[in-house]
C-alpha atoms as a PDB file:
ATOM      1  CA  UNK A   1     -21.190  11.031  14.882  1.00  0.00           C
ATOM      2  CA  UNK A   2     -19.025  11.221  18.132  1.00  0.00           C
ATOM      3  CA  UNK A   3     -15.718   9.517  17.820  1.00  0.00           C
ATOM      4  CA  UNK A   4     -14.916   6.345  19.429  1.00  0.00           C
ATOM      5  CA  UNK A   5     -12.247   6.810  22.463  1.00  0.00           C
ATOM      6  CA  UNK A   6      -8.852   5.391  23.442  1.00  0.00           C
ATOM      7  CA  UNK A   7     -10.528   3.971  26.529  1.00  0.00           C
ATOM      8  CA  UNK A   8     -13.314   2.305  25.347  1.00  0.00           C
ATOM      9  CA  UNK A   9     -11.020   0.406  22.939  1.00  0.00           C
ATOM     10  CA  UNK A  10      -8.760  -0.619  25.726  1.00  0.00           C
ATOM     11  CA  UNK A  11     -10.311  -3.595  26.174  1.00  0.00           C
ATOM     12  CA  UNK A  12     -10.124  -7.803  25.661  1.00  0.00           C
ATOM     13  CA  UNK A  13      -9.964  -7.748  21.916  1.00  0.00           C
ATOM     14  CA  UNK A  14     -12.921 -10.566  22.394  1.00  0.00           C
ATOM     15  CA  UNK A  15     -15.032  -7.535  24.130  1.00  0.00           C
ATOM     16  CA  UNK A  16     -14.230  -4.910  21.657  1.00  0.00           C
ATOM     17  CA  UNK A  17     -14.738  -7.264  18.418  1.00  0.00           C
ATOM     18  CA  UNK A  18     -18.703  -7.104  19.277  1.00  0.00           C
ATOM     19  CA  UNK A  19     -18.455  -3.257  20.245  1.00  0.00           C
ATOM     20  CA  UNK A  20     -17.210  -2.459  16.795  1.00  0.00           C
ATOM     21  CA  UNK A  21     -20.270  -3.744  15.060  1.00  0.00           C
ATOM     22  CA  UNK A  22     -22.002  -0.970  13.504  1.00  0.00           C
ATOM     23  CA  UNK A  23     -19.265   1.553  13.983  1.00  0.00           C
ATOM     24  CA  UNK A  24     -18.231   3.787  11.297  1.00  0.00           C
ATOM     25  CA  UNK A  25     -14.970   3.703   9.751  1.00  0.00           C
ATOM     26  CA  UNK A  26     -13.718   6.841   8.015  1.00  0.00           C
ATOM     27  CA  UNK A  27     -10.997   7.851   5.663  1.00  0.00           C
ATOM     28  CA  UNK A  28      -9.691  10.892   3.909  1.00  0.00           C
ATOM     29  CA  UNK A  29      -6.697  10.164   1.871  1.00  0.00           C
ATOM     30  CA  UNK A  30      -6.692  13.358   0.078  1.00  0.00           C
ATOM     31  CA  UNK A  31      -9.133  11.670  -2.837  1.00  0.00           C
ATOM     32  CA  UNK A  32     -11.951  12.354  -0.451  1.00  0.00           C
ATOM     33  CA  UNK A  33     -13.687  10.797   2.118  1.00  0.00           C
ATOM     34  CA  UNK A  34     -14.651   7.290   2.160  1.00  0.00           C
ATOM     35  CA  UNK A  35     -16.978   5.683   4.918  1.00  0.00           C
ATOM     36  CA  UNK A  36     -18.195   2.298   5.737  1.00  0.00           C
ATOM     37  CA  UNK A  37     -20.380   0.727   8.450  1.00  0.00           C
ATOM     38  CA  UNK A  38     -18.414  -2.238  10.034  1.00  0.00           C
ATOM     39  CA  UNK A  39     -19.896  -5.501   9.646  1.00  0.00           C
ATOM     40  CA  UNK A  40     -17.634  -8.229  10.536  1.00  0.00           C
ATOM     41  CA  UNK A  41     -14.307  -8.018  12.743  1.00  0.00           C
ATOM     42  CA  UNK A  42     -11.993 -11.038  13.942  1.00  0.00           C
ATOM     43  CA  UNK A  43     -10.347 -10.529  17.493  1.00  0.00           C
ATOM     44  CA  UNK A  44      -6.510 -11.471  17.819  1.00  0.00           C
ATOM     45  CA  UNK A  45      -4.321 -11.774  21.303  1.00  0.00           C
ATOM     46  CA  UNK A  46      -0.973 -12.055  21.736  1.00  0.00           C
ATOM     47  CA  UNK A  47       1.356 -14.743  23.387  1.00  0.00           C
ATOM     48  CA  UNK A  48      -1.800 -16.611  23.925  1.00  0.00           C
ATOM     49  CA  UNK A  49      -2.794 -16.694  20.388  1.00  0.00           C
ATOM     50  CA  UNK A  50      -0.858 -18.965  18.007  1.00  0.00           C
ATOM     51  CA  UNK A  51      -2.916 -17.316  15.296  1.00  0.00           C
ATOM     52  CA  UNK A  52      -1.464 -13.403  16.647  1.00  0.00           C
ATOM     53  CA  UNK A  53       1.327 -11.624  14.307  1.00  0.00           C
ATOM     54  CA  UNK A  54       2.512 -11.417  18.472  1.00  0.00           C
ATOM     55  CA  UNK A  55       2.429 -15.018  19.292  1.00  0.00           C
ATOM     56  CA  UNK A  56       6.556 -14.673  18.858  1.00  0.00           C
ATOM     57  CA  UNK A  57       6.905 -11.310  20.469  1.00  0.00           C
ATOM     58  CA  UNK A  58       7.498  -7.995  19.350  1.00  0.00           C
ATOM     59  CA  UNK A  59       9.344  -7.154  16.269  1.00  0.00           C
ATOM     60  CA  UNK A  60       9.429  -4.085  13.991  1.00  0.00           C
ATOM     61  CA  UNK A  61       6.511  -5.162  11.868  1.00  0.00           C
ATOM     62  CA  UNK A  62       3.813  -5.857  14.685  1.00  0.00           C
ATOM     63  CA  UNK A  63       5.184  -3.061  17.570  1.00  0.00           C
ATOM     64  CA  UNK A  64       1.936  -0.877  16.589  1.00  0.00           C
ATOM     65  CA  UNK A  65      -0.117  -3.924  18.301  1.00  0.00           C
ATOM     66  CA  UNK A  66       1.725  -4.023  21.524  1.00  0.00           C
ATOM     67  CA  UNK A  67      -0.395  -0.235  21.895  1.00  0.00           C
ATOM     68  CA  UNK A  68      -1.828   2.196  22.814  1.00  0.00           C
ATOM     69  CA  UNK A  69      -4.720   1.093  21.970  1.00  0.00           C
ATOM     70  CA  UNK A  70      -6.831   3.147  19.606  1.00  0.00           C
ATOM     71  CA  UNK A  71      -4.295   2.991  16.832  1.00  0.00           C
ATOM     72  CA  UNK A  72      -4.495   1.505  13.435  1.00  0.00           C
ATOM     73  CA  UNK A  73      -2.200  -1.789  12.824  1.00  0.00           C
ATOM     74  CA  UNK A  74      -1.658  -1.903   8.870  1.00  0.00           C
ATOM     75  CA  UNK A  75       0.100  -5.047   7.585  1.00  0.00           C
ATOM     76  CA  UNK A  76       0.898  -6.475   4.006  1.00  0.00           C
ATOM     77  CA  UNK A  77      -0.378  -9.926   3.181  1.00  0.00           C
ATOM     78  CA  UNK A  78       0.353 -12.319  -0.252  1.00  0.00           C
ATOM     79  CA  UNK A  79       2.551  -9.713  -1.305  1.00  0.00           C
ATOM     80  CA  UNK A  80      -0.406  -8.135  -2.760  1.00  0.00           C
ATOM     81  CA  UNK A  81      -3.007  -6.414   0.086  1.00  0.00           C
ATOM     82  CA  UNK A  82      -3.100  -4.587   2.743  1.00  0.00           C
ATOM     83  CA  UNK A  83      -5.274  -5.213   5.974  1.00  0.00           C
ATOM     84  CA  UNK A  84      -5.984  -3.313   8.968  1.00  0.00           C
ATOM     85  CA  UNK A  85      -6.939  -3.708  12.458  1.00  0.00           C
ATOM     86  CA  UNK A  86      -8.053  -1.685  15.262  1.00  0.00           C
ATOM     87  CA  UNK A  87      -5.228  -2.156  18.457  1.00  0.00           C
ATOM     88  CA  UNK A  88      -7.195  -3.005  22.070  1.00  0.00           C
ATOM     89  CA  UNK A  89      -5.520  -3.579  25.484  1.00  0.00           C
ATOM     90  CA  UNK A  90      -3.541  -1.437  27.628  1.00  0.00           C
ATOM     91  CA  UNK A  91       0.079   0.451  26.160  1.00  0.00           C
ATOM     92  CA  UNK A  92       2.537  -2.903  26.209  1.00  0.00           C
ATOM     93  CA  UNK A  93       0.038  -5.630  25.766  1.00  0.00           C
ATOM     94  CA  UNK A  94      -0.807  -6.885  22.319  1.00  0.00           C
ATOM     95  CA  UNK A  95      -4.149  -7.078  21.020  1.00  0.00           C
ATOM     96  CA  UNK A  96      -6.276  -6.351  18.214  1.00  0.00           C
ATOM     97  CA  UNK A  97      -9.242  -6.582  15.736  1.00  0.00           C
ATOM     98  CA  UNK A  98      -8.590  -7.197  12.528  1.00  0.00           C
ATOM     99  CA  UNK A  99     -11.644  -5.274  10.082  1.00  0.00           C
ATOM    100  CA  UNK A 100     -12.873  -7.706   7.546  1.00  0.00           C
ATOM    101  CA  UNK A 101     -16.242  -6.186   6.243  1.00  0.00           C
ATOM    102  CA  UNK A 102     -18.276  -3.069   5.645  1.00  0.00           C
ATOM    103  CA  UNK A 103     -20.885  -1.273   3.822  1.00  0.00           C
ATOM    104  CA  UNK A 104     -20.275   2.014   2.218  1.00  0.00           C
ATOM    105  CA  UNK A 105     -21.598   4.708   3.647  1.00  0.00           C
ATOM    106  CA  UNK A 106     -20.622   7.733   1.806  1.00  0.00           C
ATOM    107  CA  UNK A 107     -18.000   8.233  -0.573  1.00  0.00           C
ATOM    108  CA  UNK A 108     -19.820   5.740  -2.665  1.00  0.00           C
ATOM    109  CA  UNK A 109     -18.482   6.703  -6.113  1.00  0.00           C
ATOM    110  CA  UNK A 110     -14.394   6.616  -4.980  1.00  0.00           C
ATOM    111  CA  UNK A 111     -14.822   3.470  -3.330  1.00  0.00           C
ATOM    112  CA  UNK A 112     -15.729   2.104  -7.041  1.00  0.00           C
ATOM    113  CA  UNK A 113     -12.589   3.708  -8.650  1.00  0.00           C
ATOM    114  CA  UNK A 114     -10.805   2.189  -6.284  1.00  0.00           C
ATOM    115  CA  UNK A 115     -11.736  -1.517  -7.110  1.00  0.00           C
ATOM    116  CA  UNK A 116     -13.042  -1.310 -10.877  1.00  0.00           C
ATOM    117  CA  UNK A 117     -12.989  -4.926 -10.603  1.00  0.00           C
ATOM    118  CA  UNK A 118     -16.062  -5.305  -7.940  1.00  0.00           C
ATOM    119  CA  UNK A 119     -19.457  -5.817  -9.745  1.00  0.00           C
ATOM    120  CA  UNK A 120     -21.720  -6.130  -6.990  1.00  0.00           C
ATOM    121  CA  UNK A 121     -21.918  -2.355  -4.421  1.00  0.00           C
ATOM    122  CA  UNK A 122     -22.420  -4.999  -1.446  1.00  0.00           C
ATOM    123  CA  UNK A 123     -19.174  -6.457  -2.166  1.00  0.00           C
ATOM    124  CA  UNK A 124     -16.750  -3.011  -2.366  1.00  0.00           C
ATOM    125  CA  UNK A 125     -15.610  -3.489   1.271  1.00  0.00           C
ATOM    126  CA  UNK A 126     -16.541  -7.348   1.750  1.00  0.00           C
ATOM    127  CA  UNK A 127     -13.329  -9.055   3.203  1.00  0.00           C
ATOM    128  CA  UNK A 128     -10.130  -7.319   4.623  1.00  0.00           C
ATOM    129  CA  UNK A 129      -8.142  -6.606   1.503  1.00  0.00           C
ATOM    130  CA  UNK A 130     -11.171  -5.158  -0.274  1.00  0.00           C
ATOM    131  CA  UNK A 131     -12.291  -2.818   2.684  1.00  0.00           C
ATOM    132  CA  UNK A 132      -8.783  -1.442   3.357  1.00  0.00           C
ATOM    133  CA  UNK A 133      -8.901  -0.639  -0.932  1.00  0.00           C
ATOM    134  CA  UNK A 134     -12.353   0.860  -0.819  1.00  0.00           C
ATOM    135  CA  UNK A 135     -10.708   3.252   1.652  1.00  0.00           C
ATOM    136  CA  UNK A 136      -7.371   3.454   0.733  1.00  0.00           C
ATOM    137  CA  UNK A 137      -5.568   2.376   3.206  1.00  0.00           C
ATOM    138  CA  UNK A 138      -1.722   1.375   2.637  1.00  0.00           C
ATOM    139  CA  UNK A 139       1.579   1.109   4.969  1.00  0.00           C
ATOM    140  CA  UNK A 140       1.871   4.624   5.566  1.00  0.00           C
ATOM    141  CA  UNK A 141      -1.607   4.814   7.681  1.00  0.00           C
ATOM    142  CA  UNK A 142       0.178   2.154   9.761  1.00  0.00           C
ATOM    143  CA  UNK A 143      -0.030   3.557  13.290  1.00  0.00           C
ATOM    144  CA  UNK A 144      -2.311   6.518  12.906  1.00  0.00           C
ATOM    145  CA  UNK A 145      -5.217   7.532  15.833  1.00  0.00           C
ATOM    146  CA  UNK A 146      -8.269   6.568  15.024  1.00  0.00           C
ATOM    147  CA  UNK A 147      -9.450   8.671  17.951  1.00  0.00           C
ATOM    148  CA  UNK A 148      -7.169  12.248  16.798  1.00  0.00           C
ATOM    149  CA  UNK A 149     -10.228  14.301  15.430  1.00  0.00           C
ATOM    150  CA  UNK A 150      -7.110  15.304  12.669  1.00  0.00           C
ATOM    151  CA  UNK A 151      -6.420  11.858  11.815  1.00  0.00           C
ATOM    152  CA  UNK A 152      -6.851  11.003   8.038  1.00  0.00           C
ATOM    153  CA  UNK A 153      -8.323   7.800   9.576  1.00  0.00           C
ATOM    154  CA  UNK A 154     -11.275   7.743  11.968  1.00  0.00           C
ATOM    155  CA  UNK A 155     -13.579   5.526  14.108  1.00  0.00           C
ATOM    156  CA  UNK A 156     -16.679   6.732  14.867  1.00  0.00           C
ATOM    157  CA  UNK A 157     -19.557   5.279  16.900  1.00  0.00           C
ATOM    158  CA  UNK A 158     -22.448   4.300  14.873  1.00  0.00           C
ATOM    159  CA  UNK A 159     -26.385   3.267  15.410  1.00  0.00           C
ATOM    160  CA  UNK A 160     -26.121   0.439  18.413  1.00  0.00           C
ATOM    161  CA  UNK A 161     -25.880  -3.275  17.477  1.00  0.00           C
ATOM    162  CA  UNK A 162     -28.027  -5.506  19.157  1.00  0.00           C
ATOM    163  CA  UNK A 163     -26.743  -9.114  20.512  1.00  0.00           C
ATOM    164  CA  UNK A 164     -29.533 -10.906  18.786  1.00  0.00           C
ATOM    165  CA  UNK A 165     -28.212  -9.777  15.491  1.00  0.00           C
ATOM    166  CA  UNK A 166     -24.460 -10.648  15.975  1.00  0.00           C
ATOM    167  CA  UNK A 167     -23.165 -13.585  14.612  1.00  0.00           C
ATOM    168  CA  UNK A 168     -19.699 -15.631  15.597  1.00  0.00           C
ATOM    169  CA  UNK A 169     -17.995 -18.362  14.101  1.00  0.00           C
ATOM    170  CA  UNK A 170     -13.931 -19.618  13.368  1.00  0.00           C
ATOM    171  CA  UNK A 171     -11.406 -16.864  12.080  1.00  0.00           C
ATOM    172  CA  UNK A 172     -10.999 -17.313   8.452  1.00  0.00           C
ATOM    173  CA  UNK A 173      -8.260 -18.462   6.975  1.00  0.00           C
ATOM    174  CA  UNK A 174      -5.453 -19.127   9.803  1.00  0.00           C
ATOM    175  CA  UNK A 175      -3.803 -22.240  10.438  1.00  0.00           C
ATOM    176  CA  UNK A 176      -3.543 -22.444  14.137  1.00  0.00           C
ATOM    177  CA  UNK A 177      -6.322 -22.119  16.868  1.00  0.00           C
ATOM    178  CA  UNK A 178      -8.636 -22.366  13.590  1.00  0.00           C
ATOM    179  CA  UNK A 179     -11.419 -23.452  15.570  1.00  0.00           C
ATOM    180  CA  UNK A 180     -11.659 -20.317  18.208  1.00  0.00           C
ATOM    181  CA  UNK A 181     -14.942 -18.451  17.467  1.00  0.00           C
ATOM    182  CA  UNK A 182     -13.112 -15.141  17.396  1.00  0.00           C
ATOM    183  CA  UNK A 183     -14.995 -13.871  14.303  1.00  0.00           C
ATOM    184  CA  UNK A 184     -18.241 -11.557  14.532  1.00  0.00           C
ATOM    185  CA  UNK A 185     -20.358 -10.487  11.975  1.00  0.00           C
ATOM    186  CA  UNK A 186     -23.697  -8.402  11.547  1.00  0.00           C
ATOM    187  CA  UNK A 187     -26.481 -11.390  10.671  1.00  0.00           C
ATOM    188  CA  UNK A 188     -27.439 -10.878   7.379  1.00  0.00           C
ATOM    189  CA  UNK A 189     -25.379  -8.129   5.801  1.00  0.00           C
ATOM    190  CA  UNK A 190     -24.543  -8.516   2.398  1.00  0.00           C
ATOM    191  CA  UNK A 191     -21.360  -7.182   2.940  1.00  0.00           C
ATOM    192  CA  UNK A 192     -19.932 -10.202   5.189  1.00  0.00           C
ATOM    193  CA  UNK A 193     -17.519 -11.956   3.339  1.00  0.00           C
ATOM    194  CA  UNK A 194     -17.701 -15.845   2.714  1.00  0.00           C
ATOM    195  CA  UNK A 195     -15.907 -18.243   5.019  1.00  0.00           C
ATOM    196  CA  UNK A 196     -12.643 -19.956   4.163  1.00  0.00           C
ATOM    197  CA  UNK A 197     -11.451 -22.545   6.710  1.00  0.00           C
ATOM    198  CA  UNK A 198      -7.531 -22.771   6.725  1.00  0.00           C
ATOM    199  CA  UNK A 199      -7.876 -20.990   3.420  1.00  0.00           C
ATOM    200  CA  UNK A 200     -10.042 -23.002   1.732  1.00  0.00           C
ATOM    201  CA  UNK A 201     -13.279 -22.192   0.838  1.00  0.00           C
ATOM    202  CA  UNK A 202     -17.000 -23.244   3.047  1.00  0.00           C
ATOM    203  CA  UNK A 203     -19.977 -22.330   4.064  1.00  0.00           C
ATOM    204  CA  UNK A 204     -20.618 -18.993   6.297  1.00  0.00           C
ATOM    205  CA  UNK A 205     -20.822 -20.488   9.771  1.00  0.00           C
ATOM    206  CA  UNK A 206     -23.326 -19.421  12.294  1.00  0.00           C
ATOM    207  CA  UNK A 207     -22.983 -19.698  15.946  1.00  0.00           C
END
């Protein structure tokens, strides 16, 4: 599969959210490789975005947002997961797509040591902390190239999404601009995780 470049991800996160559909996300941790099929993304601004890690400005945590884009952002949430996101926009400007869902496409067998807990295949990579597990992502992929053919982290482009299929809705679980349809997903997936408005949990919402 040819790779995904720096300057097609330099782009309105908005724009690059639907592009990612149907990519392939690779990893190779020293395990082996793990790959999934992206199903459902959520795009994030910056100073426009009360929702953004960038909302504030730049600090030490969130600089990997601010660009190039192309990079992975890798943050730790509840103290407990981590959760990745693909950076967009020109060097300086935060943006970014945070991954949410995918379906395993190879590496099938080290995606289930990874989370022993996960019954159901369909549900190894469904929702943010569970895909970053499945692939084995942690803090020290923070800032990699997912366009370096030597990166242990790789986007590839995968078999073309069409509109009809995409799905949008509210970003799941945030507490400010909750109501911005910012979140894509691939219409009837398995993988897609289940909507939780302001953290609580709802019905999948359909746009």
């Amino acid at each position: 599969m040819e790779q995904v470049t720096r300057d097609e991800l330099a782009h309105d996160p908005l724009w690059v959210a639907r592009r990612l559909l149907g990519c392939e996300l690779r990893s190779d941790t020293g395990q082996g490789e793990v790959g999934v099929r992206l199903v459902e993304v959520e795009a994030y601004r910056g100073g426009d975005d009360p929702a953004s890690h960038c909302y504030r400005g730049r600090t030490e945590r969130n600089a990997v947002m601010f660009g190039p884009a192309g990079h992975l952002y890798v943050y730790f949430v509840y103290g407990l997961h981590f959760c990745m996101n693909v950076v967009c926009l020109s060097d300086g400007v935060p943006g970014a797509v945070l991954l949410r869902a995918g379906e395993i496409t190879t590496g099938h067998d080290l995606a289930r040591q990874r989370r022993p807990a996960v019954r159901k295949p369909d549900m190894l990579a469904s929702g943010p902390a569970r895909l970053a597990g499945a692939l084995g992502i942690t803090r020290e992929h923070n800032g990699v190239d997912l366009t370096d053919p030597d990166s242990p982290v790789r986007l590839h482009h995968g078999a073309p999404v069409a509109e009809d299929d995409m799905r949008s809705g509210p970003r799941v679980g945030v507490t400010a601009a909750m109501d911005l349809p910012w979140r894509t997903w691939l219409d009837g997936s398995p993988a897609v995780s289940t909507y939780r408005r302001g953290g609580r949990k709802g019905p999948r919402t359909r746009a």
